[in-house]
PDB file of N, CA and C in Angstrom:
ATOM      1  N   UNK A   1      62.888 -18.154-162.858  1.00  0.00           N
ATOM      2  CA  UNK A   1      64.026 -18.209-161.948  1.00  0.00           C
ATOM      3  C   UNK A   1      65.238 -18.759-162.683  1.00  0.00           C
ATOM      4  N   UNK A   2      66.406 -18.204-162.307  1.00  0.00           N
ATOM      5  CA  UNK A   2      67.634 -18.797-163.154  1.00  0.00           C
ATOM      6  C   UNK A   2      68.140 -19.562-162.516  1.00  0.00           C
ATOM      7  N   UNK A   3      68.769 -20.520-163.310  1.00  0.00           N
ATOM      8  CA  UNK A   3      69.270 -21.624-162.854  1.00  0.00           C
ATOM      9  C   UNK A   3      69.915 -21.686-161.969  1.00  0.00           C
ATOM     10  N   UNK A   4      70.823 -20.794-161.397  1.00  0.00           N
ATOM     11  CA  UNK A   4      72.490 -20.781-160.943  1.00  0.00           C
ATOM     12  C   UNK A   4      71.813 -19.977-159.334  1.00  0.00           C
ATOM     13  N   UNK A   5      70.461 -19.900-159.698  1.00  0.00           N
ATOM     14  CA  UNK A   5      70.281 -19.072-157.896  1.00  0.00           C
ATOM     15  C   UNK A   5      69.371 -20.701-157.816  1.00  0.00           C
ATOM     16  N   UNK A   6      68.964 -21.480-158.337  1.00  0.00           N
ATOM     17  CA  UNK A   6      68.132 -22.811-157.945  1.00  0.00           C
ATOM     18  C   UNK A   6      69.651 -23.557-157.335  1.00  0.00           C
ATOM     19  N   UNK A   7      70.511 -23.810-158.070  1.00  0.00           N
ATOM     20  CA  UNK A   7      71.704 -24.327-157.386  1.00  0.00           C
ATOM     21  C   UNK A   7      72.199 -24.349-155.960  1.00  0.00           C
ATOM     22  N   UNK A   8      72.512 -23.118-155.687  1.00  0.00           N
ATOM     23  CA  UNK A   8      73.028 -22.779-154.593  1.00  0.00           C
ATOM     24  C   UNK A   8      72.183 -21.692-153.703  1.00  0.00           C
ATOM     25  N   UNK A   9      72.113 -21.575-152.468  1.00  0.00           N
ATOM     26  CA  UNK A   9      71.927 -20.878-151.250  1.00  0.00           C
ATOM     27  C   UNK A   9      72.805 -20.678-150.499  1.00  0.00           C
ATOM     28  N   UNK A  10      72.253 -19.403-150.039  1.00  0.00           N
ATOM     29  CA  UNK A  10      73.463 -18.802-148.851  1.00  0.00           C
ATOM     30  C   UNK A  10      72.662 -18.885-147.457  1.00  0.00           C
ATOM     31  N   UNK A  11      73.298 -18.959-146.565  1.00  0.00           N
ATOM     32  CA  UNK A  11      72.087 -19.142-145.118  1.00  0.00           C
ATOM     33  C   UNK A  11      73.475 -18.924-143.820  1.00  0.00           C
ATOM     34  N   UNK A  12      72.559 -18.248-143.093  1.00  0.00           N
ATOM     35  CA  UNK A  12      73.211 -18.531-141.308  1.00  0.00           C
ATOM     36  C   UNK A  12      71.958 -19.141-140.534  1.00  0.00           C
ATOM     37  N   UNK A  13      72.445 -19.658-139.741  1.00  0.00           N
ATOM     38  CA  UNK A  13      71.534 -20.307-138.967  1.00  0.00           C
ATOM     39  C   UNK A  13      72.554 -20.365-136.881  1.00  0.00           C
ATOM     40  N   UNK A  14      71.761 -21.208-136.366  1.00  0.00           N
ATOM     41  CA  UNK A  14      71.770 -20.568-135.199  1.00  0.00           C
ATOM     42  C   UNK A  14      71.571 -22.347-134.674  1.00  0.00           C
ATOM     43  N   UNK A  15      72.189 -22.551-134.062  1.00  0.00           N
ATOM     44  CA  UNK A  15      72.479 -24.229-133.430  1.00  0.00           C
ATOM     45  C   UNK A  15      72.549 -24.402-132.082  1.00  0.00           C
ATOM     46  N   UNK A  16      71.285 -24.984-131.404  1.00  0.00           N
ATOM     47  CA  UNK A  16      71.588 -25.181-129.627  1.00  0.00           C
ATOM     48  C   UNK A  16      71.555 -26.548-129.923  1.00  0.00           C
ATOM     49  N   UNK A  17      72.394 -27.752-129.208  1.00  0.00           N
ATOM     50  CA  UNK A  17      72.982 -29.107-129.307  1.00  0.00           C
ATOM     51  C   UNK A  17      72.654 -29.604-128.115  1.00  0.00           C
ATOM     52  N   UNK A  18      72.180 -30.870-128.060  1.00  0.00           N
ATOM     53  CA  UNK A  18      71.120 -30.855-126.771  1.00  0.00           C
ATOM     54  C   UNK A  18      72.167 -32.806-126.573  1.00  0.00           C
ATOM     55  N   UNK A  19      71.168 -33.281-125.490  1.00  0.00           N
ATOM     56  CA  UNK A  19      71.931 -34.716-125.454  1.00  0.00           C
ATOM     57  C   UNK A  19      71.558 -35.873-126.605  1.00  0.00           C
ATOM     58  N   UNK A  20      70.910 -35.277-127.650  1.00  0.00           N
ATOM     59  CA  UNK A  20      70.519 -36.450-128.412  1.00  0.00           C
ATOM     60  C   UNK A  20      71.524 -35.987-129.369  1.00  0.00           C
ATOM     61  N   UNK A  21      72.207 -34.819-129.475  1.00  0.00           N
ATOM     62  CA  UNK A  21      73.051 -34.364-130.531  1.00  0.00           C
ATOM     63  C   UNK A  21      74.147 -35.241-131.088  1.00  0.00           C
ATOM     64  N   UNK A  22      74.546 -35.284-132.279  1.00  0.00           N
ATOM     65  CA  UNK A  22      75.344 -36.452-133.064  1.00  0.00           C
ATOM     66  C   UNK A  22      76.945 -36.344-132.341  1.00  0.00           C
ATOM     67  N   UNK A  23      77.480 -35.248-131.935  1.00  0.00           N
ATOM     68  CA  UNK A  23      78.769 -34.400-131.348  1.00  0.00           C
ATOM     69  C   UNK A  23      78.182 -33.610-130.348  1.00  0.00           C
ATOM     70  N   UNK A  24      78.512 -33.926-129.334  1.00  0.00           N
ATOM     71  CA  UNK A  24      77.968 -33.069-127.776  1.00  0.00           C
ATOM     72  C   UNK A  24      79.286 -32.589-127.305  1.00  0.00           C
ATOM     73  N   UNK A  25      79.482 -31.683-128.130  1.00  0.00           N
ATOM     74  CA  UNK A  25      80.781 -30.649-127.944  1.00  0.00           C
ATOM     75  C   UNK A  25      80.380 -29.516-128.707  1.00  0.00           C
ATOM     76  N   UNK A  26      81.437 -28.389-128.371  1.00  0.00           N
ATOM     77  CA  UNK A  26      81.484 -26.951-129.403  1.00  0.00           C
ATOM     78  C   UNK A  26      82.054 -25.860-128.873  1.00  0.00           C
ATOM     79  N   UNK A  27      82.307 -24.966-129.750  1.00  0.00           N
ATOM     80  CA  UNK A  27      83.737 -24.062-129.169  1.00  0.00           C
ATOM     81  C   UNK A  27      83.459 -23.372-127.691  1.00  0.00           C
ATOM     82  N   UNK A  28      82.069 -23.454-127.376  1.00  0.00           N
ATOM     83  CA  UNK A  28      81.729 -22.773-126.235  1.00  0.00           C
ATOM     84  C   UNK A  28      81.205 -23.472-124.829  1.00  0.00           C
ATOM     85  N   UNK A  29      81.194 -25.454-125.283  1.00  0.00           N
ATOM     86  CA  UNK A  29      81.039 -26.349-124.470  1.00  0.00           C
ATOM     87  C   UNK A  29      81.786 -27.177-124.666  1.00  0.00           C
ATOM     88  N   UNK A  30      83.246 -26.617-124.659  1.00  0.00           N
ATOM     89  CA  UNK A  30      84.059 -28.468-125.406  1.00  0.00           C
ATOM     90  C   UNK A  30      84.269 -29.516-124.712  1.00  0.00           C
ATOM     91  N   UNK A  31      84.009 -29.413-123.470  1.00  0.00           N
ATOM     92  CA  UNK A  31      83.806 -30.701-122.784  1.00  0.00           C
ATOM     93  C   UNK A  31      82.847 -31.321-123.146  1.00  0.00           C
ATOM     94  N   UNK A  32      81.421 -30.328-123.176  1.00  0.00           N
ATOM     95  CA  UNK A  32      80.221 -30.879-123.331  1.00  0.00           C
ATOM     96  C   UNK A  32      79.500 -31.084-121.814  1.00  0.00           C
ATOM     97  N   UNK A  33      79.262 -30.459-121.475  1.00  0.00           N
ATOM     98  CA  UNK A  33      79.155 -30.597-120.229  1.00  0.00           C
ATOM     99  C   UNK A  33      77.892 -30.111-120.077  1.00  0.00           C
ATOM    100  N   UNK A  34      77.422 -28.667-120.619  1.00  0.00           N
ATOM    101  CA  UNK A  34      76.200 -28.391-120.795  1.00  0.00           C
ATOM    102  C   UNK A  34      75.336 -28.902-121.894  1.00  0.00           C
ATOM    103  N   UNK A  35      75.917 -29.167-122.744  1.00  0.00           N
ATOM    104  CA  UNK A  35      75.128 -30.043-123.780  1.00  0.00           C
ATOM    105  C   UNK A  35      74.770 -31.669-123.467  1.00  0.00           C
ATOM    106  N   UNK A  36      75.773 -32.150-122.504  1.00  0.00           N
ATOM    107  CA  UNK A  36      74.997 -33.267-122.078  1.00  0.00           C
ATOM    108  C   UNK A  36      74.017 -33.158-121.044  1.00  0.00           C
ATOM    109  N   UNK A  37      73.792 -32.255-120.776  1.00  0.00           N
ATOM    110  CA  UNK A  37      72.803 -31.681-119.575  1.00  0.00           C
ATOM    111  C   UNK A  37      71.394 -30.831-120.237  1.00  0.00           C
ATOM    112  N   UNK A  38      71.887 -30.963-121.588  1.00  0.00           N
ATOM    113  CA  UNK A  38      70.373 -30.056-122.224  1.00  0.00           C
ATOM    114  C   UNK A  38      69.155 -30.863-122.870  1.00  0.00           C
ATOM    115  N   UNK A  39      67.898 -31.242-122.500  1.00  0.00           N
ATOM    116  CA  UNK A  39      67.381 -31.899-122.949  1.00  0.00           C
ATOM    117  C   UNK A  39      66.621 -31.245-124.459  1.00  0.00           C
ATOM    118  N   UNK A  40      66.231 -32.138-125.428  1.00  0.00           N
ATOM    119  CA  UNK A  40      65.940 -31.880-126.420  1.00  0.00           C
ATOM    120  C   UNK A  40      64.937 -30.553-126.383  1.00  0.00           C
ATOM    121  N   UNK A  41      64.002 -30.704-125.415  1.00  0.00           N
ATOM    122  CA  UNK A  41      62.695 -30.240-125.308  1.00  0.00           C
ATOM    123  C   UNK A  41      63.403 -28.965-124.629  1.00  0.00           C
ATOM    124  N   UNK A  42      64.448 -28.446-123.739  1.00  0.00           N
ATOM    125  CA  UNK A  42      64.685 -27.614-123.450  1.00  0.00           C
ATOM    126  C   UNK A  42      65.710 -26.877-124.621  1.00  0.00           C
ATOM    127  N   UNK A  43      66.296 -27.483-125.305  1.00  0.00           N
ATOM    128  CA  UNK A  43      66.444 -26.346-126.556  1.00  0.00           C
ATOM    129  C   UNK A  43      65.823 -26.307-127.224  1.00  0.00           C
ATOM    130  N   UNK A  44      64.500 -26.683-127.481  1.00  0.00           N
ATOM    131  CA  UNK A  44      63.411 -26.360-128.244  1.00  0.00           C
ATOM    132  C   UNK A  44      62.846 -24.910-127.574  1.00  0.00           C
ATOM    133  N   UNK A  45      63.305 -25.388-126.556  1.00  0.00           N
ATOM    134  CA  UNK A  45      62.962 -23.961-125.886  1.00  0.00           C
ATOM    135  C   UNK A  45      63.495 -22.403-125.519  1.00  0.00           C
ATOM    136  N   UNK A  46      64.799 -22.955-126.074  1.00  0.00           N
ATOM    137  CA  UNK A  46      65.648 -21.969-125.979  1.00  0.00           C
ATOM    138  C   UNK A  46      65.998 -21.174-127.212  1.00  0.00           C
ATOM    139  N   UNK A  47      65.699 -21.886-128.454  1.00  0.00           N
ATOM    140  CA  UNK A  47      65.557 -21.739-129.624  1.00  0.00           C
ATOM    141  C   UNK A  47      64.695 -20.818-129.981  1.00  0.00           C
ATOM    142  N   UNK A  48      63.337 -21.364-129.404  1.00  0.00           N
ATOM    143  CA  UNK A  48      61.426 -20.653-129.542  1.00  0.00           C
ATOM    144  C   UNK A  48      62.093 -19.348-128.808  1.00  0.00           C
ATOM    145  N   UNK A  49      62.560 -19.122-127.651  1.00  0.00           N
ATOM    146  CA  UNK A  49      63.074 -17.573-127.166  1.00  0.00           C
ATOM    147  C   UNK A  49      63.679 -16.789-128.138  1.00  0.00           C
ATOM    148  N   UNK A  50      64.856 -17.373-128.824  1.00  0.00           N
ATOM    149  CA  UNK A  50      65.812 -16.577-129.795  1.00  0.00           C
ATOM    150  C   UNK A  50      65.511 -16.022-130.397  1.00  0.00           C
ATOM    151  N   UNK A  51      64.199 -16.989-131.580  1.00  0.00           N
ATOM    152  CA  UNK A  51      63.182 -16.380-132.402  1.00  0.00           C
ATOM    153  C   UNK A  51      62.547 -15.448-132.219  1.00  0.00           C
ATOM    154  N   UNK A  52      62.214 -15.803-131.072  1.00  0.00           N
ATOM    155  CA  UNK A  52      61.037 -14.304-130.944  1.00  0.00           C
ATOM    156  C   UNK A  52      61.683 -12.832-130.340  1.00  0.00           C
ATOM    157  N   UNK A  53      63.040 -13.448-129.961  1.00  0.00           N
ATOM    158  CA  UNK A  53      63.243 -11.825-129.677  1.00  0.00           C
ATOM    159  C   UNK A  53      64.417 -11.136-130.872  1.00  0.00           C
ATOM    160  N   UNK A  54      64.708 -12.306-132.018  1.00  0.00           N
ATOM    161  CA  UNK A  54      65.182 -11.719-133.421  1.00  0.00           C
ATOM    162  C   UNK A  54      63.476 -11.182-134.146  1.00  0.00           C
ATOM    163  N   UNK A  55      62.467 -11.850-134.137  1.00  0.00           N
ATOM    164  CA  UNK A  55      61.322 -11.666-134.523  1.00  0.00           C
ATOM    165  C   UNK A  55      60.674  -9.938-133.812  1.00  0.00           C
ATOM    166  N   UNK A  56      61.010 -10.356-132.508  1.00  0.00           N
ATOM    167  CA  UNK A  56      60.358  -8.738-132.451  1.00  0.00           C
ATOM    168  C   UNK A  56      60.856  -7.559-132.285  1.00  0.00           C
ATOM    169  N   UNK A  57      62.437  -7.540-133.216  1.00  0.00           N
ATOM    170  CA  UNK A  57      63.729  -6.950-132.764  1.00  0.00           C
ATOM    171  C   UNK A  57      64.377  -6.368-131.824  1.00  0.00           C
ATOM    172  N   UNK A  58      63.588  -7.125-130.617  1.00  0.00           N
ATOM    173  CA  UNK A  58      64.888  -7.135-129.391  1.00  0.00           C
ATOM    174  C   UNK A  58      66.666  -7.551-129.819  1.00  0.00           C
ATOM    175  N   UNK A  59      66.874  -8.482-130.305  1.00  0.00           N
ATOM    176  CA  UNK A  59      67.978  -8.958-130.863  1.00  0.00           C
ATOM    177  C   UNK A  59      67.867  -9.135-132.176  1.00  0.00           C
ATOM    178  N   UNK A  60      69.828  -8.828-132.961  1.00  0.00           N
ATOM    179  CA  UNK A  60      69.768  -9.183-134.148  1.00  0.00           C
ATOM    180  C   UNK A  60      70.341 -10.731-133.995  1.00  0.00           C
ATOM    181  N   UNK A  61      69.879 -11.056-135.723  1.00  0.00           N
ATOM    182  CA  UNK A  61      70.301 -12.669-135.591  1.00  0.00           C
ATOM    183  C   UNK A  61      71.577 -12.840-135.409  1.00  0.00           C
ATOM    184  N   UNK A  62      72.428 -12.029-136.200  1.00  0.00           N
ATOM    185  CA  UNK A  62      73.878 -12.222-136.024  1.00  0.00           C
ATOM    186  C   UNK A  62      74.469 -12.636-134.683  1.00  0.00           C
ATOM    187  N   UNK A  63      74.317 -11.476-133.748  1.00  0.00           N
ATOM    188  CA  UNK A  63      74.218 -11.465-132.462  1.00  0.00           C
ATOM    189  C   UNK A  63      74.152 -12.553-131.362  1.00  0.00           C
ATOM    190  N   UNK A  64      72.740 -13.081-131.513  1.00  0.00           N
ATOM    191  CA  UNK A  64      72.228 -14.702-131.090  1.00  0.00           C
ATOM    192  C   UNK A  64      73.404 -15.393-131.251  1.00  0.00           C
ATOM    193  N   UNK A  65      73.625 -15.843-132.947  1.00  0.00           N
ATOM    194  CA  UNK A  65      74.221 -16.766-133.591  1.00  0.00           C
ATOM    195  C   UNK A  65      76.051 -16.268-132.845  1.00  0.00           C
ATOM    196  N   UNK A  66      76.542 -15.383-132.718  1.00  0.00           N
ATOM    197  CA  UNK A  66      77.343 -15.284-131.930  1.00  0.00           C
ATOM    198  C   UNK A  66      77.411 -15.518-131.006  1.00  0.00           C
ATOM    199  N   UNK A  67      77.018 -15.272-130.060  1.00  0.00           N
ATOM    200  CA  UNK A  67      76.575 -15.437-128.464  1.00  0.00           C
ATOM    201  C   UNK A  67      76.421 -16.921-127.934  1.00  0.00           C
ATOM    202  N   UNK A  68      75.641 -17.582-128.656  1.00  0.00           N
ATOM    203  CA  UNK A  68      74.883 -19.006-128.506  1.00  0.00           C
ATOM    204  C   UNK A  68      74.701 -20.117-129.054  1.00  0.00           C
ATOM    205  N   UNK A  69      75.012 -19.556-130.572  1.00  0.00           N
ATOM    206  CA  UNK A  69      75.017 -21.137-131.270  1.00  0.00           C
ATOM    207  C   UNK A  69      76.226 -21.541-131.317  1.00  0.00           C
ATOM    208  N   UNK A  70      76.206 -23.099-131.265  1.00  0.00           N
ATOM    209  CA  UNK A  70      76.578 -23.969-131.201  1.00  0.00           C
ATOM    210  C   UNK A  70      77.761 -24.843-132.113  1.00  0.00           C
ATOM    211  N   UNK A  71      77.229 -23.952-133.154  1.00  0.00           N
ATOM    212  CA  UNK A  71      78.772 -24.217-134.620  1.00  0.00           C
ATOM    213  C   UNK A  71      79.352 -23.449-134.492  1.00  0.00           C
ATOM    214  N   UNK A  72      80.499 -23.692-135.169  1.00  0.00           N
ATOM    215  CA  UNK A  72      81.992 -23.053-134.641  1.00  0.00           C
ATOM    216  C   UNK A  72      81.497 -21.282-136.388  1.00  0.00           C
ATOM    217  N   UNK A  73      80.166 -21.539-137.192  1.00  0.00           N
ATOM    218  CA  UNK A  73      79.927 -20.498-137.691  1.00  0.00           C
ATOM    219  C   UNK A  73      79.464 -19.560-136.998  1.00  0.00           C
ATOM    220  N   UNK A  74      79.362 -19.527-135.751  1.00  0.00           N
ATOM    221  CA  UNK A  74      78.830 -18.716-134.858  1.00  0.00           C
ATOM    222  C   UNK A  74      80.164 -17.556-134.711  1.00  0.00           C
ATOM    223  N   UNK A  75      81.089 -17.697-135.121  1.00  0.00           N
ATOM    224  CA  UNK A  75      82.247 -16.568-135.413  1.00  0.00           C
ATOM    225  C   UNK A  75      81.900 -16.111-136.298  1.00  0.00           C
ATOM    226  N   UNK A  76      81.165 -16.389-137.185  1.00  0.00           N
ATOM    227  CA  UNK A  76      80.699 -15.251-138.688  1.00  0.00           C
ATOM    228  C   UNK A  76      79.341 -14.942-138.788  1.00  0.00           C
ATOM    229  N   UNK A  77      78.906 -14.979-137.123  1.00  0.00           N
ATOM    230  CA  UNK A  77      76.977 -14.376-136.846  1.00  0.00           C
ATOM    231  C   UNK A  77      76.837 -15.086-137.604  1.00  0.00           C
ATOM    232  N   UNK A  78      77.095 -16.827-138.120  1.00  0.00           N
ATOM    233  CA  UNK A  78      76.081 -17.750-138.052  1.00  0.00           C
ATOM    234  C   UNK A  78      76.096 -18.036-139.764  1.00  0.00           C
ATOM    235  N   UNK A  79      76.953 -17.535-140.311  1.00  0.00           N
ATOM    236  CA  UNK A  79      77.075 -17.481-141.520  1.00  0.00           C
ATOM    237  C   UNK A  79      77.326 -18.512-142.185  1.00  0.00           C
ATOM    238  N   UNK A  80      77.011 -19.792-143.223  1.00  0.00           N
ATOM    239  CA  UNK A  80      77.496 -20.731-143.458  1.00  0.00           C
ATOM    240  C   UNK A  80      78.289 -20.489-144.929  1.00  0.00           C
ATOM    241  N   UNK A  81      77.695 -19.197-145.282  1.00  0.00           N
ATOM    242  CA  UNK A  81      78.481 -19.141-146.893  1.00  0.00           C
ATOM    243  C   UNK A  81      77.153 -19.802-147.767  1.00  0.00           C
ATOM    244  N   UNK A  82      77.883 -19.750-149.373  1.00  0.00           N
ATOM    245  CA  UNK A  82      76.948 -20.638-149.980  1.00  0.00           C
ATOM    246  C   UNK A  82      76.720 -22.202-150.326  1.00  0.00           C
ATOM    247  N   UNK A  83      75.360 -22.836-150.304  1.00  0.00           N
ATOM    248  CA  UNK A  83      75.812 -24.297-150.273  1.00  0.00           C
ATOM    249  C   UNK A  83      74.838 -25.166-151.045  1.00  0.00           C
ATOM    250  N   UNK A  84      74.601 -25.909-151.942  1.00  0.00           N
ATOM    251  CA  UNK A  84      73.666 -26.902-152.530  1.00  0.00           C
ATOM    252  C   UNK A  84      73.088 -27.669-152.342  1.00  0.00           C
ATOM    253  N   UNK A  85      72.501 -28.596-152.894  1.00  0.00           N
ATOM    254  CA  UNK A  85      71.740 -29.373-152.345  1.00  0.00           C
ATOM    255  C   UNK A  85      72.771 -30.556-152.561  1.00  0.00           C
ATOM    256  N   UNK A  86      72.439 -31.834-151.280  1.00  0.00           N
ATOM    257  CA  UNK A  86      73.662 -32.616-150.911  1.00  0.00           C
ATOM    258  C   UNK A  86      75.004 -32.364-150.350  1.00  0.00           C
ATOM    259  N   UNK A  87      74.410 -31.180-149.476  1.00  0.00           N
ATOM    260  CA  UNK A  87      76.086 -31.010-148.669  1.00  0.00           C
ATOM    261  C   UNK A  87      75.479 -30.649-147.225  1.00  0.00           C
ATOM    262  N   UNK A  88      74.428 -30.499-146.967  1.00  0.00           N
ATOM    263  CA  UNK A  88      73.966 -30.316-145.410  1.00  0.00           C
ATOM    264  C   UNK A  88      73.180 -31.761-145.045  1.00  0.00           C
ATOM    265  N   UNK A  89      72.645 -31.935-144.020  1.00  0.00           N
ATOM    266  CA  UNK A  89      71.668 -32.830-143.250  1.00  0.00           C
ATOM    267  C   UNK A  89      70.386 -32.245-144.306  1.00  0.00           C
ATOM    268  N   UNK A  90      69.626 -33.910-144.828  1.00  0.00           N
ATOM    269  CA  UNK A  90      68.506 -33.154-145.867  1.00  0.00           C
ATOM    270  C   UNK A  90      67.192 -32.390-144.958  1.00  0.00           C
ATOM    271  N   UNK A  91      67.344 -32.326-143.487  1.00  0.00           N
ATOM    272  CA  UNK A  91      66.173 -31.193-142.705  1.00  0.00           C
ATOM    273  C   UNK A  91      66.382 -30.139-143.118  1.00  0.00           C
ATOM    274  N   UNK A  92      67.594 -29.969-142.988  1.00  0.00           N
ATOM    275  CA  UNK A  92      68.300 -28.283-143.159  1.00  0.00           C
ATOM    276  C   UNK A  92      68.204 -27.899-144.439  1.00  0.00           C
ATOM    277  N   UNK A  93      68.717 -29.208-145.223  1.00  0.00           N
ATOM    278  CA  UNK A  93      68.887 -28.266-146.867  1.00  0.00           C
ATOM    279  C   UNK A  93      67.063 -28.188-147.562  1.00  0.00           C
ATOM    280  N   UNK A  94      66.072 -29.024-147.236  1.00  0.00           N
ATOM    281  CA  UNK A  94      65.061 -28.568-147.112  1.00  0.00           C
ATOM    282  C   UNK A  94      64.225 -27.456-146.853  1.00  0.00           C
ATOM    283  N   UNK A  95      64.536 -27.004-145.602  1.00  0.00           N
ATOM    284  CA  UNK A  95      63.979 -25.776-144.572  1.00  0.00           C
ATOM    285  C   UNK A  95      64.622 -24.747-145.454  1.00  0.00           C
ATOM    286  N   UNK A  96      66.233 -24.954-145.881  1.00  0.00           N
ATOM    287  CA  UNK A  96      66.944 -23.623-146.156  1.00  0.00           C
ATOM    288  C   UNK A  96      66.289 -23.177-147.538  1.00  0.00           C
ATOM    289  N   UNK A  97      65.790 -24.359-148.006  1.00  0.00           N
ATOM    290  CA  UNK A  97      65.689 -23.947-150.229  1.00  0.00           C
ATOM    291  C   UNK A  97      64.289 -23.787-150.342  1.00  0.00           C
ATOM    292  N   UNK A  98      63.809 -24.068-148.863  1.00  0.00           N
ATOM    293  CA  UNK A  98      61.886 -23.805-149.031  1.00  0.00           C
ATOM    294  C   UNK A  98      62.193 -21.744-148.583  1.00  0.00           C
ATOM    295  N   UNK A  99      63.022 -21.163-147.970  1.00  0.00           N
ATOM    296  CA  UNK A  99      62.668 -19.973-147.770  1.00  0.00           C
ATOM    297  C   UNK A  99      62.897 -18.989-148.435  1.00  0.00           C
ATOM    298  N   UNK A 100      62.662 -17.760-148.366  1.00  0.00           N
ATOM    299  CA  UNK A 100      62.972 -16.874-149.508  1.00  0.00           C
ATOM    300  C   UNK A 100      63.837 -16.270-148.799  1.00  0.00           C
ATOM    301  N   UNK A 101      64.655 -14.905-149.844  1.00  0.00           N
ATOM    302  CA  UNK A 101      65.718 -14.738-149.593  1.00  0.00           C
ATOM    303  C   UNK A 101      65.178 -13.381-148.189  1.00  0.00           C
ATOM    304  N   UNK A 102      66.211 -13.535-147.151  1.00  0.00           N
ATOM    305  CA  UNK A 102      65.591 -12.528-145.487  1.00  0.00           C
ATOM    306  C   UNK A 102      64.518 -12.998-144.741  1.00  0.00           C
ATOM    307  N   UNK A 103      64.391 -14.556-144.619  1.00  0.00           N
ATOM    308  CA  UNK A 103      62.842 -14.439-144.118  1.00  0.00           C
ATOM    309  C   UNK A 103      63.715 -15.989-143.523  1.00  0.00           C
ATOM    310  N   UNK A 104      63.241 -16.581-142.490  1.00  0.00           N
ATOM    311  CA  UNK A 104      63.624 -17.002-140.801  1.00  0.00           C
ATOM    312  C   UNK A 104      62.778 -18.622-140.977  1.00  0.00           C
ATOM    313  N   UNK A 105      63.504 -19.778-140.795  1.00  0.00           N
ATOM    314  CA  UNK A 105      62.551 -20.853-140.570  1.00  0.00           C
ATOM    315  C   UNK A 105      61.951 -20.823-139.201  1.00  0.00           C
ATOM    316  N   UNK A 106      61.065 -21.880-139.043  1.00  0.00           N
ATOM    317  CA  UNK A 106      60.597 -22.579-137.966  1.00  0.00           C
ATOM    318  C   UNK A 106      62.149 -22.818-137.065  1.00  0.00           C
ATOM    319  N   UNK A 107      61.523 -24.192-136.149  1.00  0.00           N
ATOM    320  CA  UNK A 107      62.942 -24.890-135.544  1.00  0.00           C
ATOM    321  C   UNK A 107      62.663 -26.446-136.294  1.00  0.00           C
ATOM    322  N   UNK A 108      64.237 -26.137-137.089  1.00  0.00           N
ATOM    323  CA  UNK A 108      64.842 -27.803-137.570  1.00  0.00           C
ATOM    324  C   UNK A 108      65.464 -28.447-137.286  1.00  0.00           C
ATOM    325  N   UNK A 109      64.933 -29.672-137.128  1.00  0.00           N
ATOM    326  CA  UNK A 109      66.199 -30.618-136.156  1.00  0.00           C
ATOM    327  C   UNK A 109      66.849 -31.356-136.991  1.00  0.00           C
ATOM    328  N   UNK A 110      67.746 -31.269-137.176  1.00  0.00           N
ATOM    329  CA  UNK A 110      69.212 -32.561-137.593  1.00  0.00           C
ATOM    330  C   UNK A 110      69.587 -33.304-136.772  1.00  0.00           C
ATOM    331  N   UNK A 111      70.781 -33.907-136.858  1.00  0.00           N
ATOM    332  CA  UNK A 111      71.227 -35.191-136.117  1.00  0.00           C
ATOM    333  C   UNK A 111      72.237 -33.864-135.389  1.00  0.00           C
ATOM    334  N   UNK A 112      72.216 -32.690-136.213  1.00  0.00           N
ATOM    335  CA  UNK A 112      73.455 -32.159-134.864  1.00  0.00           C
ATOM    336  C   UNK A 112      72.714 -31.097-133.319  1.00  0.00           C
ATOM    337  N   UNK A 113      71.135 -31.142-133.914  1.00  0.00           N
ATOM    338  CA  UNK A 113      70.523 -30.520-132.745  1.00  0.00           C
ATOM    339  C   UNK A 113      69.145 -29.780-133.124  1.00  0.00           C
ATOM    340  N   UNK A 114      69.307 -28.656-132.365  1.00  0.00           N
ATOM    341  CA  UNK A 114      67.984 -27.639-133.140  1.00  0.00           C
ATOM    342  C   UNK A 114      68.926 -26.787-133.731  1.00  0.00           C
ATOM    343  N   UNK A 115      67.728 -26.149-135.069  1.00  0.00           N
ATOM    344  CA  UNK A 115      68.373 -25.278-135.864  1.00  0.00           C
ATOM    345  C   UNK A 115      67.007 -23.890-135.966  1.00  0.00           C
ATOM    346  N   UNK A 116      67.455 -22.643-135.611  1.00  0.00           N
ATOM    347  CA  UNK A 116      66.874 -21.563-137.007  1.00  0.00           C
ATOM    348  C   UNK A 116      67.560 -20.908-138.138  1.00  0.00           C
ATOM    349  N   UNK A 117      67.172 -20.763-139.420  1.00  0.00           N
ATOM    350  CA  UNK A 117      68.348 -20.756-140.197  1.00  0.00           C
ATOM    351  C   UNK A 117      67.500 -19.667-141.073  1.00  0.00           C
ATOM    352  N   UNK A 118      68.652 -18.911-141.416  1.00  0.00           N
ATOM    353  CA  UNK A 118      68.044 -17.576-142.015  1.00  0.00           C
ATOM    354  C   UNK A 118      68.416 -17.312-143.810  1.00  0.00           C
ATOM    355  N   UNK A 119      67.984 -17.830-144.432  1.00  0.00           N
ATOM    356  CA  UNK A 119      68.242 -17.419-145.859  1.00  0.00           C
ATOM    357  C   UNK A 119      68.946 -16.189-146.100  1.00  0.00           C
ATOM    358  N   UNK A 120      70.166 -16.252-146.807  1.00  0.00           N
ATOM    359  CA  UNK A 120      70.437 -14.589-146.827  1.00  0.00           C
ATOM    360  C   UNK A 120      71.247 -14.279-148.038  1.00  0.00           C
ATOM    361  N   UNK A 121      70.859 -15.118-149.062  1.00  0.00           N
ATOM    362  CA  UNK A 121      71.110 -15.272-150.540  1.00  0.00           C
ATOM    363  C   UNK A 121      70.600 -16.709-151.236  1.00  0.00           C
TER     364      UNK A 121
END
């Protein structure tokens, strides 16, 4: 493996922000109003849905990540660009550098909520 793809990753991922979230706001709750009303365990659950219907291609991820997540990358279907290690929450930059390139984590939690995050370089 060459060095310069160990460096950096590219990833979108997909963010529901629940009341334990670090910022209980976002371009599509900026009061926060539903996010202080979402319990952890229910975006765990809402998350486990997303998956499985990007998983059994009812929906594309882009799509989701437009529609529903929670970062303001949800304008670029969820796109974060490329990024290294020491610049995300270490759950995320973990989950993101354990996957290969097109292939979907579990659900990861950070301090900003639940995450699925899709390797895509």
């Amino acid at each position: 493996m060459s060095s310069s793809s160990s460096t950096k990753v590219k990833a979108s991922h997909i963010l529901i922000k629940h009341q334990g979230s670090r910022r209980k706001a976002s371009w599509k709750d900026p009061e926060g109003r539903i996010i202080t009303n979402t319990t952890r365990d229910s975006a765990v659950e809402q998350i486990k849905a997303f998956k499985e219907d990007i998983v059994s291609g009812k929906s594309k991820f882009e799509d989701v990540a437009s529609t529903y997540s929670d970062c303001s990358s949800a304008k670029r279907g969820g796109d974060l660009g490329p990024f290294g290690r020491g610049q995300m929450q270490k759950p995320f930059e973990e989950a993101t550098f354990a996957l290969k390139v097109g292939e979907m984590s579990d659900i990861v939690e950070t301090d900003s909520g639940v995450h699925i995050i899709m390797r895509t370089g």
